[in-house]
N, C-alpha and C. Protein backbone atom coordinates (compact mmCIF):
# COMPACT_ATOMS: atom_id res chain seq x y z
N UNK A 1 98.28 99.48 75.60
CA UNK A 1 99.69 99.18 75.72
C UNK A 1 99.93 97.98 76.62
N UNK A 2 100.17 98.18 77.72
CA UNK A 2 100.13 97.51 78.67
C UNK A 2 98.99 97.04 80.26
N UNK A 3 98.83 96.11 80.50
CA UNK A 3 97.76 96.38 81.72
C UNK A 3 98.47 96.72 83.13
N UNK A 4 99.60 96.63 83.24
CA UNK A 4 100.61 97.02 84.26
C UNK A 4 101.65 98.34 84.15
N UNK A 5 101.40 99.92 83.98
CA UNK A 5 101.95 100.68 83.29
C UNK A 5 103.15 100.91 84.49
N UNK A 6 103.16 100.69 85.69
CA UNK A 6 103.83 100.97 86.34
C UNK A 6 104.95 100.26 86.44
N UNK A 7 105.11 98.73 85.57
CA UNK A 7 106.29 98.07 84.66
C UNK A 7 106.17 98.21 83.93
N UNK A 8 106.00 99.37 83.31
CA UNK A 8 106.23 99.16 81.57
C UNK A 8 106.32 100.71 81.62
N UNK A 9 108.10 100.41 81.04
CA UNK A 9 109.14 101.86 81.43
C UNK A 9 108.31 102.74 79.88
N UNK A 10 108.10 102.01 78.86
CA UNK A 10 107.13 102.65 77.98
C UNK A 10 106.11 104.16 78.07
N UNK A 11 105.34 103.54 78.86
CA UNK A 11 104.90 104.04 79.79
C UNK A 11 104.90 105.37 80.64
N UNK A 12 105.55 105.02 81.20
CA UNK A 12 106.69 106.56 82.60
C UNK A 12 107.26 107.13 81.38
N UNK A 13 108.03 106.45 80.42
CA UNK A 13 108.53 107.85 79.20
C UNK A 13 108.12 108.96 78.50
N UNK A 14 106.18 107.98 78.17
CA UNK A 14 105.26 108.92 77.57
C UNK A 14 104.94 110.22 78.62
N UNK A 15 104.09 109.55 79.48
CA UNK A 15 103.96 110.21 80.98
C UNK A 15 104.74 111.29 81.11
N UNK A 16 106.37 111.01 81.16
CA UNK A 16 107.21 112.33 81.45
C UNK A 16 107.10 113.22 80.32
N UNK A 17 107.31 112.77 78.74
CA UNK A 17 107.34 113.46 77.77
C UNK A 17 105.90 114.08 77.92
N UNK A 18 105.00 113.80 78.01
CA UNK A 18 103.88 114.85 78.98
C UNK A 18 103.91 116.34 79.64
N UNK A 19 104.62 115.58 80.37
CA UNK A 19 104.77 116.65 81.69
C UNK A 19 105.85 118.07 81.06
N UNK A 20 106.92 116.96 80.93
CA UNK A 20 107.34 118.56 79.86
C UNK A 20 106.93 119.08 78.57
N UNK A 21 105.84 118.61 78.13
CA UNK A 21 105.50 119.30 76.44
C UNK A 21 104.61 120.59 77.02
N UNK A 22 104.04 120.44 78.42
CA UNK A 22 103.29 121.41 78.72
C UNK A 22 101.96 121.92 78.08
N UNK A 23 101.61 120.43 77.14
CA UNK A 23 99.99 120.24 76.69
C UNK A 23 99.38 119.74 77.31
N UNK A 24 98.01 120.20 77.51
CA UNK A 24 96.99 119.78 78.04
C UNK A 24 96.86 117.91 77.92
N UNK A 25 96.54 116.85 78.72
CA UNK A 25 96.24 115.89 78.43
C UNK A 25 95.62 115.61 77.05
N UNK A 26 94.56 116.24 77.06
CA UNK A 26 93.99 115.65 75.89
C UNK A 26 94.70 116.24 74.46
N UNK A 27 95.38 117.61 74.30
CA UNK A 27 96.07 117.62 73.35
C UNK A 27 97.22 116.53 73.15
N UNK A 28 98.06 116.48 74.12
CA UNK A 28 99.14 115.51 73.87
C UNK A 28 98.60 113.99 73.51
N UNK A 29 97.46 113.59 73.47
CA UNK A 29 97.06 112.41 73.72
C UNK A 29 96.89 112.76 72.24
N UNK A 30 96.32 113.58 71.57
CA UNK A 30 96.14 113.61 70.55
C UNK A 30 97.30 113.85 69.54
N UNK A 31 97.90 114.46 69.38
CA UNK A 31 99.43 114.73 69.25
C UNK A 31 100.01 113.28 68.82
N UNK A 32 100.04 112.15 70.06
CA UNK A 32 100.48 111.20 69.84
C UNK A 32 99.91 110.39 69.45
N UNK A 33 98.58 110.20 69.34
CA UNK A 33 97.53 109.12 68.91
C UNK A 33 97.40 108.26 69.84
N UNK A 34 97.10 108.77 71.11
CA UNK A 34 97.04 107.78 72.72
C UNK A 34 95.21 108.16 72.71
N UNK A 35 95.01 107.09 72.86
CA UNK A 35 93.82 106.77 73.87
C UNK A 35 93.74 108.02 74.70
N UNK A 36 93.45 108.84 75.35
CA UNK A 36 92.71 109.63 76.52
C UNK A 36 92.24 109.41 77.64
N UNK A 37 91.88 108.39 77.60
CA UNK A 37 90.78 106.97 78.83
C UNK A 37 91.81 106.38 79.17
N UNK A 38 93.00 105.61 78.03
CA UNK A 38 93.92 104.97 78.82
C UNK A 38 95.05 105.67 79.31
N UNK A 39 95.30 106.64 78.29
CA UNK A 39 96.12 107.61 79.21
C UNK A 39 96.02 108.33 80.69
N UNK A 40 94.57 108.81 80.96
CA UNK A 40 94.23 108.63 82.44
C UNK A 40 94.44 107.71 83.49
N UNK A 41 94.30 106.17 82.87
CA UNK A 41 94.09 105.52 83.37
C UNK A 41 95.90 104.98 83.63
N UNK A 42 96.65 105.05 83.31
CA UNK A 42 98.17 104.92 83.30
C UNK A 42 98.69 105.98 84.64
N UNK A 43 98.33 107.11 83.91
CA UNK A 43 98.48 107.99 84.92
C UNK A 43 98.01 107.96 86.44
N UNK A 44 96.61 107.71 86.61
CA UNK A 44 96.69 107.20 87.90
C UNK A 44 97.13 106.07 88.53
N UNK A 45 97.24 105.07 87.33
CA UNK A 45 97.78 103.78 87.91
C UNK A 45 99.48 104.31 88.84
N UNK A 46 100.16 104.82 88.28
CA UNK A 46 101.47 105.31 88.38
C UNK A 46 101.71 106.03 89.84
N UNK A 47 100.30 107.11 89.91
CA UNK A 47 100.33 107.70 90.87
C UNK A 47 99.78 106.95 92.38
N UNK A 48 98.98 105.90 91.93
CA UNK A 48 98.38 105.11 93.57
C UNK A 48 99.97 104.39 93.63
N UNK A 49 100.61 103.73 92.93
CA UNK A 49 101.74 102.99 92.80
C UNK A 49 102.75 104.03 93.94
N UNK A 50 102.99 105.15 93.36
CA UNK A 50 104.01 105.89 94.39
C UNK A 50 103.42 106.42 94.89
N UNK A 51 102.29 106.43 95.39
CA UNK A 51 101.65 106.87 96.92
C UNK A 51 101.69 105.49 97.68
N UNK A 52 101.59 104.95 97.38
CA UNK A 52 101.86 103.30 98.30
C UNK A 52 103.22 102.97 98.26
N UNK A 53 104.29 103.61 97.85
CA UNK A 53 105.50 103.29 97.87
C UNK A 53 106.25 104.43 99.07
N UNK A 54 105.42 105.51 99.01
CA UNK A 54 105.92 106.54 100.32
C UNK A 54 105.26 106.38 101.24
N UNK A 55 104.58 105.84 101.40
CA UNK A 55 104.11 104.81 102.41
C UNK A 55 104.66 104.14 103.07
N UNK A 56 105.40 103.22 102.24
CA UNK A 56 105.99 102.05 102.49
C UNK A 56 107.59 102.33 103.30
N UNK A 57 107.76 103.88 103.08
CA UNK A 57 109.14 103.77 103.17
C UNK A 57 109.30 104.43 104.54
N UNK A 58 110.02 103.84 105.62
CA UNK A 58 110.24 104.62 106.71
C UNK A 58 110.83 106.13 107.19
N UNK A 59 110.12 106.38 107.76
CA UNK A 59 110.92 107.89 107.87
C UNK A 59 111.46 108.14 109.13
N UNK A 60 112.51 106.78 109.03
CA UNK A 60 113.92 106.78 110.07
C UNK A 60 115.16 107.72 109.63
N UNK A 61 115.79 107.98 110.90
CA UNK A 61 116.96 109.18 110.56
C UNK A 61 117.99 107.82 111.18
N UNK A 62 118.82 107.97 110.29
CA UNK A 62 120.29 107.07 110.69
C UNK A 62 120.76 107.48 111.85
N UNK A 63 120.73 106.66 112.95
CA UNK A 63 121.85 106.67 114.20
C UNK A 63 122.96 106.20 114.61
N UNK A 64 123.97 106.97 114.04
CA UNK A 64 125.85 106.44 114.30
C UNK A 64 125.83 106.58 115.92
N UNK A 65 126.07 105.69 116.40
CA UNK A 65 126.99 105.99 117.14
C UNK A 65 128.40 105.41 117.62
N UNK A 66 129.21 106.70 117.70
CA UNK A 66 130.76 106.38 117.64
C UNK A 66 131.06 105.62 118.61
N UNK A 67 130.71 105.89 120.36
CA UNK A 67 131.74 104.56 120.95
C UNK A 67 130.42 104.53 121.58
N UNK A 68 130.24 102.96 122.13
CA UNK A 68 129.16 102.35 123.14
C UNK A 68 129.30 103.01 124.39
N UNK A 69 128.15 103.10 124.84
CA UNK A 69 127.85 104.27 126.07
C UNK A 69 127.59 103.11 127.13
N UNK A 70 127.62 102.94 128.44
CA UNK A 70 126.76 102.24 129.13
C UNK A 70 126.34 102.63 130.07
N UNK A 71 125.07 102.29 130.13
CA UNK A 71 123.80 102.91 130.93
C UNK A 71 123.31 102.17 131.53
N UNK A 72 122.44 102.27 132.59
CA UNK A 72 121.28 101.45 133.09
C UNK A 72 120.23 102.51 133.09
N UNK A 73 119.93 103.78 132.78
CA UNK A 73 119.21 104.43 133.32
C UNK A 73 117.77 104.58 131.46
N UNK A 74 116.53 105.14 132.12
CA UNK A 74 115.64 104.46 130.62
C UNK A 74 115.80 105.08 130.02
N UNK A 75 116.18 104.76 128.58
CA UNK A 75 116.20 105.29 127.31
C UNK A 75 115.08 105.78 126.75
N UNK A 76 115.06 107.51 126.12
CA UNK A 76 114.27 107.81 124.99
C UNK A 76 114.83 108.50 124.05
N UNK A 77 114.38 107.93 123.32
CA UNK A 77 115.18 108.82 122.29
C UNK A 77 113.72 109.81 121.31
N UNK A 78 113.82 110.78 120.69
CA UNK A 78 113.32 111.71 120.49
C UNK A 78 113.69 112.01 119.07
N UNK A 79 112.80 111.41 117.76
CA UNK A 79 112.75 111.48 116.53
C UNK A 79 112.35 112.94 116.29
N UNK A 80 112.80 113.52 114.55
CA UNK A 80 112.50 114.51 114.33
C UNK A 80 111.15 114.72 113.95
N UNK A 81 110.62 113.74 113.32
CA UNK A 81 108.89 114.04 113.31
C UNK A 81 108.22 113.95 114.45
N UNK A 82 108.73 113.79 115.59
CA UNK A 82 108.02 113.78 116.83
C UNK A 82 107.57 112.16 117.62
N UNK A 83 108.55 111.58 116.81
CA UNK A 83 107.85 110.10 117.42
C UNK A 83 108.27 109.74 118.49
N UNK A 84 108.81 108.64 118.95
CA UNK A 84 109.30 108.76 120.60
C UNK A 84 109.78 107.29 120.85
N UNK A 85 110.76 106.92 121.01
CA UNK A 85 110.83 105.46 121.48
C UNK A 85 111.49 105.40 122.82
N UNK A 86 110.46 104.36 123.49
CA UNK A 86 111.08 104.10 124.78
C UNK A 86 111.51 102.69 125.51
N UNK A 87 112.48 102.71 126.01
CA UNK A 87 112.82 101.80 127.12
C UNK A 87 112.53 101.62 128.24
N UNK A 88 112.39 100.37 128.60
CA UNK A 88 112.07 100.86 130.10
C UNK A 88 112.85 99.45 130.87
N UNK A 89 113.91 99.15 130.22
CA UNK A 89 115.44 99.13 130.87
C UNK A 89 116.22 99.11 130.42
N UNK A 90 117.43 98.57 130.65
CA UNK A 90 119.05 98.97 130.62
C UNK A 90 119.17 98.18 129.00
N UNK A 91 119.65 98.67 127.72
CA UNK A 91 119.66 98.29 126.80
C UNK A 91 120.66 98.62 126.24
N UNK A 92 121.38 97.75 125.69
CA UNK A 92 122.82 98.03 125.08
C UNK A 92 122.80 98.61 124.00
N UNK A 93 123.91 99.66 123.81
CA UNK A 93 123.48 100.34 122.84
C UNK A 93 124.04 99.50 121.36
N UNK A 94 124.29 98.82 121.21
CA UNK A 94 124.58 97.82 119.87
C UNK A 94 122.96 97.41 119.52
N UNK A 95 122.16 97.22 120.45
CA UNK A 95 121.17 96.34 120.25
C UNK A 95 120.13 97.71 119.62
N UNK A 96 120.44 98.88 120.05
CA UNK A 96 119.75 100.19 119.39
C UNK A 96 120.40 101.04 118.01
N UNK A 97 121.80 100.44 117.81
CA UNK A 97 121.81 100.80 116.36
C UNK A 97 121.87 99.65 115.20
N UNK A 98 121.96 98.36 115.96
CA UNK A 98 120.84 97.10 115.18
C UNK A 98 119.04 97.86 114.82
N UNK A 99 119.04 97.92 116.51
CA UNK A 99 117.03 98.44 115.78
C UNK A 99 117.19 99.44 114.98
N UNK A 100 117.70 100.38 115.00
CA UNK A 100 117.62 101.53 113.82
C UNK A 100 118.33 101.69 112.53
N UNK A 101 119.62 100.64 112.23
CA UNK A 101 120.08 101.12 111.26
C UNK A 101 119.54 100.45 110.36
């Protein structure tokens, strides 16, 4: 079909129509008259593609905040996966929902 299956919406259609026929690879491959080898080979292409795309994507939580606070004292703030960011001086808080939003 294609050497790039992960642009070629073609592709992801067969793939899904797959997933719900609830045949075995190699039946559906047969079914449709697909290759087997390249149908594997689509399929993982697809899957390294969105494993490198959740990767890619940050797993920041949006920080509103309603009115500017002012501080001098050090900032941490305390993510839900456990990450941690710190200050270690007086930082306006505009300049911290620039870094995060």
């Amino acid at each position: 079909m294609h050497n790039h299956p992960e642009r070629h919406p073609a592709v992801q259609d067969i793939i899904e129509r797959w997933k719900q026929s609830h045949l075995s690879q190699v039946q559906f491959c047969k079914q449709e008259g697909i290759s087997y080898y390249k149908f594997q080979y689509w399929c993982r292409k697809l899957r390294r593609q969105a494993n490198r795309q959740q990767r890619a994507e940050p797993d920041f939580v949006k920080l509103n905040i309603k009115e500017p606070v002012q501080t001098t004292a050090i900032i941490e703030i305390h993510f839900p996966g456990g990450q941690r960011l710190f200050f270690h001086q007086a930082v306006e808080p505009d300049y911290i929902k620039t870094l995060l939003g």
